[in-house]
PDB file of N, CA and C in Angstrom:
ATOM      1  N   UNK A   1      32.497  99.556 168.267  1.00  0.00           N
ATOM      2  CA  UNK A   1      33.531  99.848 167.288  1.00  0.00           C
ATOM      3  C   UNK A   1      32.889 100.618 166.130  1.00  0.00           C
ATOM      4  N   UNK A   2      33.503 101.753 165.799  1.00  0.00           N
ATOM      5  CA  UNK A   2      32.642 102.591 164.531  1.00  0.00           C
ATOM      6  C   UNK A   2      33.498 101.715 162.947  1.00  0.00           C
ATOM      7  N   UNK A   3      32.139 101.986 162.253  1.00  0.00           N
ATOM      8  CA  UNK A   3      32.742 101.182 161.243  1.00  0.00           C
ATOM      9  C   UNK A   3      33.962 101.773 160.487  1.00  0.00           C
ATOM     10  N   UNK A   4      34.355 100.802 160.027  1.00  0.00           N
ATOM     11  CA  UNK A   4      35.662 101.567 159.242  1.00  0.00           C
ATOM     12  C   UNK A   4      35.889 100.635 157.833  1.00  0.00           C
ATOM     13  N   UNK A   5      35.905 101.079 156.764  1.00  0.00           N
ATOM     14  CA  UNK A   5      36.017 100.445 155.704  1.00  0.00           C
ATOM     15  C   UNK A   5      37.435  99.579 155.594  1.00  0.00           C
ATOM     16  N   UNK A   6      37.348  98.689 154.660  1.00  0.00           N
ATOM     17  CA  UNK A   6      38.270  97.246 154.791  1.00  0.00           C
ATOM     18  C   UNK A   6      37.900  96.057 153.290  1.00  0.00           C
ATOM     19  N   UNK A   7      39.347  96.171 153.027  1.00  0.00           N
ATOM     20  CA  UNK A   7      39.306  94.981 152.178  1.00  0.00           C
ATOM     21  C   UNK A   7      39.832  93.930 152.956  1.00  0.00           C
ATOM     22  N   UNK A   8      39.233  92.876 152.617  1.00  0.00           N
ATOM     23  CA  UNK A   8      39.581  91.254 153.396  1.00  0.00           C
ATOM     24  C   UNK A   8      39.953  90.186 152.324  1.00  0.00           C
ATOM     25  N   UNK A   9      41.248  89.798 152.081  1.00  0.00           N
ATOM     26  CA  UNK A   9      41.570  88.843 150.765  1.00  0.00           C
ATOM     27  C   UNK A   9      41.212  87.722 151.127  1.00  0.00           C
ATOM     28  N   UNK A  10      41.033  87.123 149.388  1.00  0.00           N
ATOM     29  CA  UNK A  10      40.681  85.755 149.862  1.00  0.00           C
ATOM     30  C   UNK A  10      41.249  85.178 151.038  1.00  0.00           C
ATOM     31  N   UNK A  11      40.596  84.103 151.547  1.00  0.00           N
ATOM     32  CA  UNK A  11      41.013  83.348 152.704  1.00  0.00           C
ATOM     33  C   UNK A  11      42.118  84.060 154.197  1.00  0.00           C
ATOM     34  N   UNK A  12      41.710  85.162 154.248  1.00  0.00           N
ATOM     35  CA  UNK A  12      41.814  85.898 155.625  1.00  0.00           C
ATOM     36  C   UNK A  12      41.057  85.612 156.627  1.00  0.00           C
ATOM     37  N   UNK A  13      39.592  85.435 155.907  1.00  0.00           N
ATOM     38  CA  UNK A  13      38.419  85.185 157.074  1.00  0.00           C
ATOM     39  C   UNK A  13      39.116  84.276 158.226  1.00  0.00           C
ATOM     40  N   UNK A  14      38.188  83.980 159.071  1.00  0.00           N
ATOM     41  CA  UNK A  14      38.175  83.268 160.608  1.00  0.00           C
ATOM     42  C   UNK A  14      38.084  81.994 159.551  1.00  0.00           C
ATOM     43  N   UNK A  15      38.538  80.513 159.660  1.00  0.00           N
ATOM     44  CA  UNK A  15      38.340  79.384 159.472  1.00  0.00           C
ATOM     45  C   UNK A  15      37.684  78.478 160.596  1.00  0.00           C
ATOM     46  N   UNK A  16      36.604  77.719 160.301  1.00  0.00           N
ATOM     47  CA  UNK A  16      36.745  76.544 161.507  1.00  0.00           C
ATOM     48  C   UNK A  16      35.531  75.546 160.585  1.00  0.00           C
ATOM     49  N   UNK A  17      35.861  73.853 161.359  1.00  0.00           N
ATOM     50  CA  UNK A  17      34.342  73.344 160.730  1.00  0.00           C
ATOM     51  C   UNK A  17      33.922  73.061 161.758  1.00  0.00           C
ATOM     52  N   UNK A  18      32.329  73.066 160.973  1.00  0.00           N
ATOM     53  CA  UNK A  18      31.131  72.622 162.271  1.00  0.00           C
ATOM     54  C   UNK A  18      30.908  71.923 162.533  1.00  0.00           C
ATOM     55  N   UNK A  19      30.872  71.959 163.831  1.00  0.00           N
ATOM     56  CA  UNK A  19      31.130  70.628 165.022  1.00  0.00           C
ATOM     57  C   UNK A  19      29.763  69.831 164.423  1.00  0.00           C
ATOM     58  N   UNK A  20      28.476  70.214 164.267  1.00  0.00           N
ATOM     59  CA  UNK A  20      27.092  69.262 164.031  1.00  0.00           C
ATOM     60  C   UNK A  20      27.074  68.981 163.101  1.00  0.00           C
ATOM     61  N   UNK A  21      27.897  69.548 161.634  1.00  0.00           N
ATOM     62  CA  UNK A  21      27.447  68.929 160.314  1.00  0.00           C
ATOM     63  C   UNK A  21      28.873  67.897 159.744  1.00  0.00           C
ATOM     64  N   UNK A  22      28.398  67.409 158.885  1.00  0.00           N
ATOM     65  CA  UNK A  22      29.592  66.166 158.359  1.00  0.00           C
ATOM     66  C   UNK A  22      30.043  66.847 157.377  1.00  0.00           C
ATOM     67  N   UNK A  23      31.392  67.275 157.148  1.00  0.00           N
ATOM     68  CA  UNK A  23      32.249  68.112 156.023  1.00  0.00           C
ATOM     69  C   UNK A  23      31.873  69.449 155.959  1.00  0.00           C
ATOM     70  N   UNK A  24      31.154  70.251 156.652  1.00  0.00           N
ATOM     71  CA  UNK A  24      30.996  71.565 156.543  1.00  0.00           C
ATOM     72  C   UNK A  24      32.144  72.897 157.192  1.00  0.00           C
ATOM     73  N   UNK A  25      32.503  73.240 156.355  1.00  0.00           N
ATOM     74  CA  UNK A  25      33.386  74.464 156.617  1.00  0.00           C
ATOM     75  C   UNK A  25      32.894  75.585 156.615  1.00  0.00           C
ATOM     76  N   UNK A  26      33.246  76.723 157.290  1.00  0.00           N
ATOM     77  CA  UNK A  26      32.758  77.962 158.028  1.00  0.00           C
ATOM     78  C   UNK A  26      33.958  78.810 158.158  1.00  0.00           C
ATOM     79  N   UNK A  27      33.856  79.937 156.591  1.00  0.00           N
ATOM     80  CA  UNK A  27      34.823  81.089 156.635  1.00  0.00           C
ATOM     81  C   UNK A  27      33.862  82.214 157.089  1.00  0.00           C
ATOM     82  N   UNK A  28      34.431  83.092 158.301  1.00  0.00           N
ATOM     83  CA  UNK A  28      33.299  84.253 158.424  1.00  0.00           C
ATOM     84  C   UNK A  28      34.201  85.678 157.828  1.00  0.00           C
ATOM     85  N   UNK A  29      33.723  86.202 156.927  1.00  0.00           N
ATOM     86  CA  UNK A  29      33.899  87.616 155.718  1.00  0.00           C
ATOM     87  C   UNK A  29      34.165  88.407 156.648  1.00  0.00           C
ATOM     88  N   UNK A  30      33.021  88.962 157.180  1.00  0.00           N
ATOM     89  CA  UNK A  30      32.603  90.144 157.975  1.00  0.00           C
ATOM     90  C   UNK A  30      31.567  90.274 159.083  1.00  0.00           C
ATOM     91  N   UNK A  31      31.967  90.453 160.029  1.00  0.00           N
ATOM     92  CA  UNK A  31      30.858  90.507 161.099  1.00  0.00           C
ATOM     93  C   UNK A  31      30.299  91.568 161.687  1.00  0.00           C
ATOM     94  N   UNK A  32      30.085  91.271 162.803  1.00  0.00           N
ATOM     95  CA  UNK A  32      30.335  92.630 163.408  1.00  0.00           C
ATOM     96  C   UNK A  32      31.072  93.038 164.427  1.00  0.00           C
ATOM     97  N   UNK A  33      31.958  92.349 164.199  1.00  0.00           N
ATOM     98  CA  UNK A  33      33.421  92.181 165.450  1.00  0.00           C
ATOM     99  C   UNK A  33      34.359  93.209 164.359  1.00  0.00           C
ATOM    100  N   UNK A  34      33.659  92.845 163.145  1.00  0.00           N
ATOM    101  CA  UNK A  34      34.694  94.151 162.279  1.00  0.00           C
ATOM    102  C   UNK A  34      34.102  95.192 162.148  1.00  0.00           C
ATOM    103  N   UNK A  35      33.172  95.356 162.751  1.00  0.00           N
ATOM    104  CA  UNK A  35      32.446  97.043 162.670  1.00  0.00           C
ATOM    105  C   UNK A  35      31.347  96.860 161.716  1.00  0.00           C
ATOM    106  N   UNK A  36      30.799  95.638 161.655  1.00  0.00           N
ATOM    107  CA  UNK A  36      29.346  96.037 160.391  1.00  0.00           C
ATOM    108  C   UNK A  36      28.774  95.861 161.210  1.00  0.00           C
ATOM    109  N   UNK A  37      27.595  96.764 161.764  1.00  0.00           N
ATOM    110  CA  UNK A  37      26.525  96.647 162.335  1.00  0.00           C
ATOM    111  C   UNK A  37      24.978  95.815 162.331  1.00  0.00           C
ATOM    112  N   UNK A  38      25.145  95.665 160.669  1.00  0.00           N
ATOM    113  CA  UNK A  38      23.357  94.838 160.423  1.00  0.00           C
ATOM    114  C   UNK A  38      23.811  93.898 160.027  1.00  0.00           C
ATOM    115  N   UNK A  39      24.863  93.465 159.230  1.00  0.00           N
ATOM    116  CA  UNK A  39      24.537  92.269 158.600  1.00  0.00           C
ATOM    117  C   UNK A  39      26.288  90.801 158.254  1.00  0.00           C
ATOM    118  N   UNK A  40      26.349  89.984 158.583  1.00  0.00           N
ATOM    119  CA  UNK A  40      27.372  89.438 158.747  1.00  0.00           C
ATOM    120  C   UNK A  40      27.278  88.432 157.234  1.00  0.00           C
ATOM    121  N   UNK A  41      28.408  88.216 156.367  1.00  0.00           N
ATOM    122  CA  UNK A  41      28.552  87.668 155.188  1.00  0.00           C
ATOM    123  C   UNK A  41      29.713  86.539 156.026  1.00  0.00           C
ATOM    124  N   UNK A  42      29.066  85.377 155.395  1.00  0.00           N
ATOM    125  CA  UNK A  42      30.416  84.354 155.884  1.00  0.00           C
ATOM    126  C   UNK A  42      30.138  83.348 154.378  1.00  0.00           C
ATOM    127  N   UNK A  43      31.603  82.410 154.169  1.00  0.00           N
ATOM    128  CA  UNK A  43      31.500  81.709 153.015  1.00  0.00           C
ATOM    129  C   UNK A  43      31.585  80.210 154.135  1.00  0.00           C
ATOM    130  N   UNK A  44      30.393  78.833 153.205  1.00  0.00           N
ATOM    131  CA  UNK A  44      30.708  77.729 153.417  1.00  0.00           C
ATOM    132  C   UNK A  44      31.036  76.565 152.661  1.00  0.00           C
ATOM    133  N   UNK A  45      31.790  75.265 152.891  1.00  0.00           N
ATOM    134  CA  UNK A  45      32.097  74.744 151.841  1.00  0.00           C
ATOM    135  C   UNK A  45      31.507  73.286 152.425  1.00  0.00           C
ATOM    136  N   UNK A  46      30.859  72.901 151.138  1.00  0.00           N
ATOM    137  CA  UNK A  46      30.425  71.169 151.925  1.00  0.00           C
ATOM    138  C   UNK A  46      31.060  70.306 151.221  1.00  0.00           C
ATOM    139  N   UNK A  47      32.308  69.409 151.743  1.00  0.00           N
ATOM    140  CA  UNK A  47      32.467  68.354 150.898  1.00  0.00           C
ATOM    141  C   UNK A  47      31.430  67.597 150.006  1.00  0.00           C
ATOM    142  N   UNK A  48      32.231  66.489 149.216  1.00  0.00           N
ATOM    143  CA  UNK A  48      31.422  65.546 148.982  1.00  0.00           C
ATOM    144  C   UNK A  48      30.595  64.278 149.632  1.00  0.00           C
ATOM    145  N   UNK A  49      29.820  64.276 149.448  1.00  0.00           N
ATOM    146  CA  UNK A  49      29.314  63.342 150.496  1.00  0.00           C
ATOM    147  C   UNK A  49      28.728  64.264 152.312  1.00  0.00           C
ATOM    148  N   UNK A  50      29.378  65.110 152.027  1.00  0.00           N
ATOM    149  CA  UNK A  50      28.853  65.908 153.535  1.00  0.00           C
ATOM    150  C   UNK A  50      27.334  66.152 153.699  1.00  0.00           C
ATOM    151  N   UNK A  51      26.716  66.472 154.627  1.00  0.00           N
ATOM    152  CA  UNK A  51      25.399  66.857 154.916  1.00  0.00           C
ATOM    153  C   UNK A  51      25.730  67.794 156.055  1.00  0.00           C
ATOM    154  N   UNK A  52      24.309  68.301 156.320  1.00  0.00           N
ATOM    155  CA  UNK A  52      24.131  69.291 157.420  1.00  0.00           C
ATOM    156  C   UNK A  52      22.626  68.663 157.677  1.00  0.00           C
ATOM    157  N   UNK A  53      22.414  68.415 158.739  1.00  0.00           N
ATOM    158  CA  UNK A  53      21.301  67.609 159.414  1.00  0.00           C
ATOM    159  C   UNK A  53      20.105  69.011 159.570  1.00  0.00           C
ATOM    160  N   UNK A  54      18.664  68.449 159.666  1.00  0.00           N
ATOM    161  CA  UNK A  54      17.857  69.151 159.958  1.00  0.00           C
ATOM    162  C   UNK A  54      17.739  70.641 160.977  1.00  0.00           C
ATOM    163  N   UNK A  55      17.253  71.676 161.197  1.00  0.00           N
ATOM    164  CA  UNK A  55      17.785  72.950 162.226  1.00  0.00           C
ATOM    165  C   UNK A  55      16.674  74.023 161.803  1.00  0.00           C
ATOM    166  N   UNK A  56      16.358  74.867 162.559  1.00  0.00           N
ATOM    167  CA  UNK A  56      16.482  75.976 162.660  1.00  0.00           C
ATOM    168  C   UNK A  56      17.303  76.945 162.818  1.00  0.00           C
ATOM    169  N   UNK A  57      17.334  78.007 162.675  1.00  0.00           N
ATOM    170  CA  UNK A  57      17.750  78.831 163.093  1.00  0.00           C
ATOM    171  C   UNK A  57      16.558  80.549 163.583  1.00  0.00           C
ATOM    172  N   UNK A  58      17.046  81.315 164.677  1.00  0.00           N
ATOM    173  CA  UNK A  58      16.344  82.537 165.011  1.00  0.00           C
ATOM    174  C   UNK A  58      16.278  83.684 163.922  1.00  0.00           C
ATOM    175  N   UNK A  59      17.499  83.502 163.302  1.00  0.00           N
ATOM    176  CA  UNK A  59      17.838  84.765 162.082  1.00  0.00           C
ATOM    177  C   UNK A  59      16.772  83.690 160.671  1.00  0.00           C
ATOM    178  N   UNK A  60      17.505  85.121 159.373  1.00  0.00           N
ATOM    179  CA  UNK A  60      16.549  84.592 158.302  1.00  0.00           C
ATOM    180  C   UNK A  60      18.340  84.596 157.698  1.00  0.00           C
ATOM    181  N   UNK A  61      18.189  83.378 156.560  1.00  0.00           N
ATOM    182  CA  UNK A  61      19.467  83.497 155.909  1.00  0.00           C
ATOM    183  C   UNK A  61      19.373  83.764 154.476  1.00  0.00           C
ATOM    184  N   UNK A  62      20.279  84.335 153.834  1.00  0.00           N
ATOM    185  CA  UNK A  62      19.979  84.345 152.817  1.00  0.00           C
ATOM    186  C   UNK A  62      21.651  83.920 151.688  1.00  0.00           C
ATOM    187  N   UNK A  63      21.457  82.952 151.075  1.00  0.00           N
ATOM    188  CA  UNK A  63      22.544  82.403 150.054  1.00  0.00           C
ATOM    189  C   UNK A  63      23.023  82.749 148.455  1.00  0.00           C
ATOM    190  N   UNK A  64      24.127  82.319 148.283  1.00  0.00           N
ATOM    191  CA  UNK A  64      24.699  82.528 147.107  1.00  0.00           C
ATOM    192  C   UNK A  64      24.970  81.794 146.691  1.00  0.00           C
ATOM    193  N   UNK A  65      25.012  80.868 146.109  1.00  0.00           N
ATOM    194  CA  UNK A  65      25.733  79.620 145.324  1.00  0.00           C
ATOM    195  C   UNK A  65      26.872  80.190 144.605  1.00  0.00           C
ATOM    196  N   UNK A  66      27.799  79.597 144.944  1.00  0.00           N
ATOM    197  CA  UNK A  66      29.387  80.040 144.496  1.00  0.00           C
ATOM    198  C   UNK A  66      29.764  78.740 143.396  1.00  0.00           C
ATOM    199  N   UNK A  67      29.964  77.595 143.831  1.00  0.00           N
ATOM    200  CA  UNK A  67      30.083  76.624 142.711  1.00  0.00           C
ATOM    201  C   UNK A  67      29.225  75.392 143.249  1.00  0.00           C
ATOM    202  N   UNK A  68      29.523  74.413 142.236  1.00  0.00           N
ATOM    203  CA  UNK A  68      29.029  72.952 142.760  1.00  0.00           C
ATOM    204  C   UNK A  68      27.790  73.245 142.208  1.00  0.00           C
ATOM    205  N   UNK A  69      26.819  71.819 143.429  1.00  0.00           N
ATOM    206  CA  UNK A  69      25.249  71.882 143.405  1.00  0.00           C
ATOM    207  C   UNK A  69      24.890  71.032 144.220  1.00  0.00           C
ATOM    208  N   UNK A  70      24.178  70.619 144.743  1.00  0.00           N
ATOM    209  CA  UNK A  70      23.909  70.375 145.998  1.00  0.00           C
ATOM    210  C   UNK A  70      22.168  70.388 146.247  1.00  0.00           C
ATOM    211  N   UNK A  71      22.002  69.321 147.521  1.00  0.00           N
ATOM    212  CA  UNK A  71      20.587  69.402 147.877  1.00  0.00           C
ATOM    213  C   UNK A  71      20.211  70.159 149.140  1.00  0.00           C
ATOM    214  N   UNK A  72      19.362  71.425 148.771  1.00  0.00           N
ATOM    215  CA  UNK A  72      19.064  71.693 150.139  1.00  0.00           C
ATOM    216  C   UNK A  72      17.316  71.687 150.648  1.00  0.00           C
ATOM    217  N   UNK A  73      17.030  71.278 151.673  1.00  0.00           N
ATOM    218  CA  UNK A  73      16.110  71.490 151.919  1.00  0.00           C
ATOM    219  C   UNK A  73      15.186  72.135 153.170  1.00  0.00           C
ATOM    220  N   UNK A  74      14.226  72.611 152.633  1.00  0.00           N
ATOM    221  CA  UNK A  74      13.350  73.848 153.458  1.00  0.00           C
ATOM    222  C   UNK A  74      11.821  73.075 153.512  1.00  0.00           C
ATOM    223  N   UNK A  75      11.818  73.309 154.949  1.00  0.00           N
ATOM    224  CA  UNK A  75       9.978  71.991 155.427  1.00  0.00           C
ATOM    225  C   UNK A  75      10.480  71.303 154.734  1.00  0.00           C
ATOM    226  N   UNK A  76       9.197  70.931 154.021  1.00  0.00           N
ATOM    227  CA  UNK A  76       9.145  69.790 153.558  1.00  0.00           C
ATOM    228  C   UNK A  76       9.648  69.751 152.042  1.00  0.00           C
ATOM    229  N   UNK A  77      10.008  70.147 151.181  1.00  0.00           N
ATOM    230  CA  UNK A  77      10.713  70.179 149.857  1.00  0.00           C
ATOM    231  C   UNK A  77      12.372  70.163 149.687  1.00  0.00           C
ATOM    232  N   UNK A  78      12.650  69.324 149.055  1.00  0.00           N
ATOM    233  CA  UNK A  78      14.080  69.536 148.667  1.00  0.00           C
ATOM    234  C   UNK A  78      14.095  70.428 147.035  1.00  0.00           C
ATOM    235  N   UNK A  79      15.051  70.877 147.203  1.00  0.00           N
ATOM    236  CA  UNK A  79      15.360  71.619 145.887  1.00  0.00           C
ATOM    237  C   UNK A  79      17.079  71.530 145.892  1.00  0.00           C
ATOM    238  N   UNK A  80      17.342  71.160 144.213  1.00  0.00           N
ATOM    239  CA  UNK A  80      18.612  70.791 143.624  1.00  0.00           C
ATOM    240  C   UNK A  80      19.107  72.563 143.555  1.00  0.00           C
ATOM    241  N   UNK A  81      20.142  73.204 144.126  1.00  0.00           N
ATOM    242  CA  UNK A  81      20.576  74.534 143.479  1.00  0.00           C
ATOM    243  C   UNK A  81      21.925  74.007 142.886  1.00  0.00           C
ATOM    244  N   UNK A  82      22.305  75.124 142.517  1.00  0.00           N
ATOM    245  CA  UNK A  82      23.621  75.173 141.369  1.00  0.00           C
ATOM    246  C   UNK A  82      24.287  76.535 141.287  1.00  0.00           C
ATOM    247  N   UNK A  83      25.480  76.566 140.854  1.00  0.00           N
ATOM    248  CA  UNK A  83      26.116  77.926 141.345  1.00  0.00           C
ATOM    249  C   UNK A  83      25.381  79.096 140.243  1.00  0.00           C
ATOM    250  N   UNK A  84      24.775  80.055 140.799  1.00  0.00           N
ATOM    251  CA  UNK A  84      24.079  81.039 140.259  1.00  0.00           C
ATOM    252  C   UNK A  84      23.330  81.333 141.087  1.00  0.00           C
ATOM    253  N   UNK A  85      22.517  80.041 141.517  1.00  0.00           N
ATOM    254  CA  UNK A  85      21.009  80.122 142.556  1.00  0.00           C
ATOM    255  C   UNK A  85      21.379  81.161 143.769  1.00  0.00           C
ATOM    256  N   UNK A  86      20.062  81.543 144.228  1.00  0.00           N
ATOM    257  CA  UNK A  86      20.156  81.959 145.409  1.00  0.00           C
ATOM    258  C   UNK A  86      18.802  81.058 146.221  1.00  0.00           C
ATOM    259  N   UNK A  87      19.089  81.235 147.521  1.00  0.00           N
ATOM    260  CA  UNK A  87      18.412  80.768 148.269  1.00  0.00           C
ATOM    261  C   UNK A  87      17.996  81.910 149.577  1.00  0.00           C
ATOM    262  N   UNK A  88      16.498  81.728 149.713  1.00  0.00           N
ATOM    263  CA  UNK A  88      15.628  82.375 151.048  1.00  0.00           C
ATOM    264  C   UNK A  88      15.275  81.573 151.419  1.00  0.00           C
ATOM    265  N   UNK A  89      15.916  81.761 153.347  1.00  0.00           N
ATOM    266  CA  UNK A  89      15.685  80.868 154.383  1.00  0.00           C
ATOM    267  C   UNK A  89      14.943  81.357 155.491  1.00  0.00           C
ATOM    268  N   UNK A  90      13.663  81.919 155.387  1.00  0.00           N
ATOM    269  CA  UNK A  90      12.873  82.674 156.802  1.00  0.00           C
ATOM    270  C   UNK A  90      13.468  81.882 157.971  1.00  0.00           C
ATOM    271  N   UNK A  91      13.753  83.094 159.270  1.00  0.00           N
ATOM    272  CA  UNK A  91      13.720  82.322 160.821  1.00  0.00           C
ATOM    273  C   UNK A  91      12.874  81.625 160.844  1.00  0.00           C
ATOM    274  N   UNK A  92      13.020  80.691 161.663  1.00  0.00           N
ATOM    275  CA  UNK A  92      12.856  79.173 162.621  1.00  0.00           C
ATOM    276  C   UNK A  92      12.035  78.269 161.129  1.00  0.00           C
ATOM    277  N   UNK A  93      12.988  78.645 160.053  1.00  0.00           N
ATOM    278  CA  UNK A  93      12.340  77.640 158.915  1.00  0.00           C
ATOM    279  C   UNK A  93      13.134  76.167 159.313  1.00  0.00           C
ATOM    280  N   UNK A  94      12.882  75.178 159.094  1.00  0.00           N
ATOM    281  CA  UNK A  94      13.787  73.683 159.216  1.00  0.00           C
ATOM    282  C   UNK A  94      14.359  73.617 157.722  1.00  0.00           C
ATOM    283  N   UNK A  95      15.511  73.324 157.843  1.00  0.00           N
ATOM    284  CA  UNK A  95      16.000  73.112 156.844  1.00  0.00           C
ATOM    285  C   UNK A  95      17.551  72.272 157.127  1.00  0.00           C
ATOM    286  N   UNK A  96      18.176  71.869 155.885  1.00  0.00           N
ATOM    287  CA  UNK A  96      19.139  71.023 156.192  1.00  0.00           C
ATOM    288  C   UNK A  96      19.593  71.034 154.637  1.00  0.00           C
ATOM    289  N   UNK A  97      20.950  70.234 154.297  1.00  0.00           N
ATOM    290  CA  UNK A  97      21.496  70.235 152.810  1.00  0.00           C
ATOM    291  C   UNK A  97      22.729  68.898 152.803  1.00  0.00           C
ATOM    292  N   UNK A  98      22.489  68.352 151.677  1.00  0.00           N
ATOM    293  CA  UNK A  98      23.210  67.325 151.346  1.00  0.00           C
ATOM    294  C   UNK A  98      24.033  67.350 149.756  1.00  0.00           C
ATOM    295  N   UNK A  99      25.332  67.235 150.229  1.00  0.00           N
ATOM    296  CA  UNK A  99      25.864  66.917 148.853  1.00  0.00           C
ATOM    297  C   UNK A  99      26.240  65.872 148.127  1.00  0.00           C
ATOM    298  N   UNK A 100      25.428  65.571 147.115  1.00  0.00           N
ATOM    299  CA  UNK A 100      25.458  64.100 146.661  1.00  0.00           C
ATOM    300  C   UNK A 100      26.630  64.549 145.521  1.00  0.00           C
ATOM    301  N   UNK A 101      27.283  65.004 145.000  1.00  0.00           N
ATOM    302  CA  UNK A 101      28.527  65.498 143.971  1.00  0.00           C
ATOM    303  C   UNK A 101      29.568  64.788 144.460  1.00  0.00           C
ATOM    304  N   UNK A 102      30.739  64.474 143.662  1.00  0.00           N
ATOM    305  CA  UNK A 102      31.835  64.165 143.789  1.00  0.00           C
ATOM    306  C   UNK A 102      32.860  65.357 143.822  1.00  0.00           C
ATOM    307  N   UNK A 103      32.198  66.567 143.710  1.00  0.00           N
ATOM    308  CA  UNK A 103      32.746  67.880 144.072  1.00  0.00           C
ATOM    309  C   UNK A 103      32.620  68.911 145.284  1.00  0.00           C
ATOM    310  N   UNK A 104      33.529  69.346 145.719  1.00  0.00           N
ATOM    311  CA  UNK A 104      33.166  70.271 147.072  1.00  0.00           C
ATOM    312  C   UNK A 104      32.385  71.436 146.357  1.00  0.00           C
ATOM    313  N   UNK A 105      31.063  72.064 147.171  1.00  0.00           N
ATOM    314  CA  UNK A 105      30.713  72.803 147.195  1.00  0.00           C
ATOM    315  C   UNK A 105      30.629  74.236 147.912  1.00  0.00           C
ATOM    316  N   UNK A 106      30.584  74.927 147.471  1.00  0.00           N
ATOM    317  CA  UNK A 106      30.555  76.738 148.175  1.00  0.00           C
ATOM    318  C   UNK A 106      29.472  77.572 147.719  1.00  0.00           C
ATOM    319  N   UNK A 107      29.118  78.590 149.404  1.00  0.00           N
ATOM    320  CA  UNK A 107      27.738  79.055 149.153  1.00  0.00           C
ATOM    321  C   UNK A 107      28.832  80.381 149.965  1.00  0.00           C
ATOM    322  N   UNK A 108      27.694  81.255 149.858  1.00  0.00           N
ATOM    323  CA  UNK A 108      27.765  82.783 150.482  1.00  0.00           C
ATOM    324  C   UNK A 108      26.773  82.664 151.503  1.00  0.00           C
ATOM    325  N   UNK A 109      26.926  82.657 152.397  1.00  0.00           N
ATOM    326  CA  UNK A 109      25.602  83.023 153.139  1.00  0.00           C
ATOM    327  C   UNK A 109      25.157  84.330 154.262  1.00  0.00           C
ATOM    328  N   UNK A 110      24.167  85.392 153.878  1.00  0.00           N
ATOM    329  CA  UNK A 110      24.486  86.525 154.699  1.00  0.00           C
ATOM    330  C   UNK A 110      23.386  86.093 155.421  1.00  0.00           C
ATOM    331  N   UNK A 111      23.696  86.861 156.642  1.00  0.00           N
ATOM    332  CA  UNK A 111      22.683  86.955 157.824  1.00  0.00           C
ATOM    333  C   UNK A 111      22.718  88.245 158.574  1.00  0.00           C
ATOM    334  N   UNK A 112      21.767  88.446 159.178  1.00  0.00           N
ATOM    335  CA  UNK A 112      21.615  89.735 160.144  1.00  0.00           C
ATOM    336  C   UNK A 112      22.643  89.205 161.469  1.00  0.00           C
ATOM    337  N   UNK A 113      22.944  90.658 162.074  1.00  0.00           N
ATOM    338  CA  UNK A 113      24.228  89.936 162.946  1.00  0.00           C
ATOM    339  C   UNK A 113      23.249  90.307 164.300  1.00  0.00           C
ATOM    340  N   UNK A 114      24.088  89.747 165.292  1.00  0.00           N
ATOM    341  CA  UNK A 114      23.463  89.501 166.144  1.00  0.00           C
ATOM    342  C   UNK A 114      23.177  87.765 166.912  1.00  0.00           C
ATOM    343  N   UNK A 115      22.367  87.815 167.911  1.00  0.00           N
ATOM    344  CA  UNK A 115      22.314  86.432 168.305  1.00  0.00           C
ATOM    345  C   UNK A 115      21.873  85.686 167.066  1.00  0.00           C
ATOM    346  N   UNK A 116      22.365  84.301 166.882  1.00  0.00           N
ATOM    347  CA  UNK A 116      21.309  83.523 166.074  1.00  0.00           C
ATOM    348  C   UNK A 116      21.393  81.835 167.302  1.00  0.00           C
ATOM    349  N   UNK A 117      19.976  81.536 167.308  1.00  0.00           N
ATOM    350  CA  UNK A 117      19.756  80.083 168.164  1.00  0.00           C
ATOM    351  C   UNK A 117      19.656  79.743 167.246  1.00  0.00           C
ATOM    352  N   UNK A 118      20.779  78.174 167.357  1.00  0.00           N
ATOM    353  CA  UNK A 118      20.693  77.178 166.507  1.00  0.00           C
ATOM    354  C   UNK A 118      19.916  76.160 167.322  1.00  0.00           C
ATOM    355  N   UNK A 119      18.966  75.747 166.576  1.00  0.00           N
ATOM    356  CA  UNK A 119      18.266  74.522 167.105  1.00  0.00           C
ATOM    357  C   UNK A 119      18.016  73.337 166.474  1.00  0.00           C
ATOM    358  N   UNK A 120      19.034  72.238 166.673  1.00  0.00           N
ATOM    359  CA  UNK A 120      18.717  70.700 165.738  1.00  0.00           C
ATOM    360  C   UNK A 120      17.538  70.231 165.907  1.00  0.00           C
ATOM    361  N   UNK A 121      16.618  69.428 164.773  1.00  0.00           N
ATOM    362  CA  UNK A 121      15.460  68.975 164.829  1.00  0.00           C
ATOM    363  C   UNK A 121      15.808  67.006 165.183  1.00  0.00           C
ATOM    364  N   UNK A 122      14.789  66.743 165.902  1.00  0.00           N
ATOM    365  CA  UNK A 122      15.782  65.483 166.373  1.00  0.00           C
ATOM    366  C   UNK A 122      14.004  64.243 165.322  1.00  0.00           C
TER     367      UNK A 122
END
């Protein structure tokens, strides 16, 4: 598909939540099913109380903090972000995120498009 320029309003994206994490939601922006070739932007939201369990992934990710704050962590360190932060996630880094807030949280997260292996750490 050749690209073709496009506005996408709020909440048009694809919706669904993820089957492995507890309260995690998954809006995808732009992919490359819409004609972007390198790089796919999707928004996620973690309830309160939600987590996303330990993983890899093949791609590198890279985040936005939209609101909230939240724990995420990479190896072995946790780090508190907050909406402003950004976050770098190198491929096959382990990482995982927990929201201890009484508020839902939202991130941006872009990635290179293409395959990505998800792999849970058990």
């Amino acid at each position: 598909m050749a690209e073709e320029p496009f506005v996408r309003r709020q909440g048009e994206g694809s919706h669904e939540d993820v089957e492995a994490a507890d309260g995690l939601g998954k809006e995808v922006l732009v992919d490359e099913s819409d004609g972007a070739p390198s790089l796919a932007l999707r928004r996620f939201t973690l309830d309160p109380g939600g987590s996303v369990p330990e993983h890899t992934n093949a791609i590198e990710h890279e985040q936005y903090v939209l609101q909230g704050n939240y724990v995420v962590g990479i190896d072995d360190t946790e780090y508190t972000v907050s909406a402003g932060d950004t976050v770098h996630i190198p491929a096959e880094t382990v990482h995982w995120y927990r929201n201890e807030s009484d508020e839902q949280v939202a991130f941006l997260c872009a990635v290179p498009t293409g395959d990505d292996t998800i792999h849970l750490v058990e």
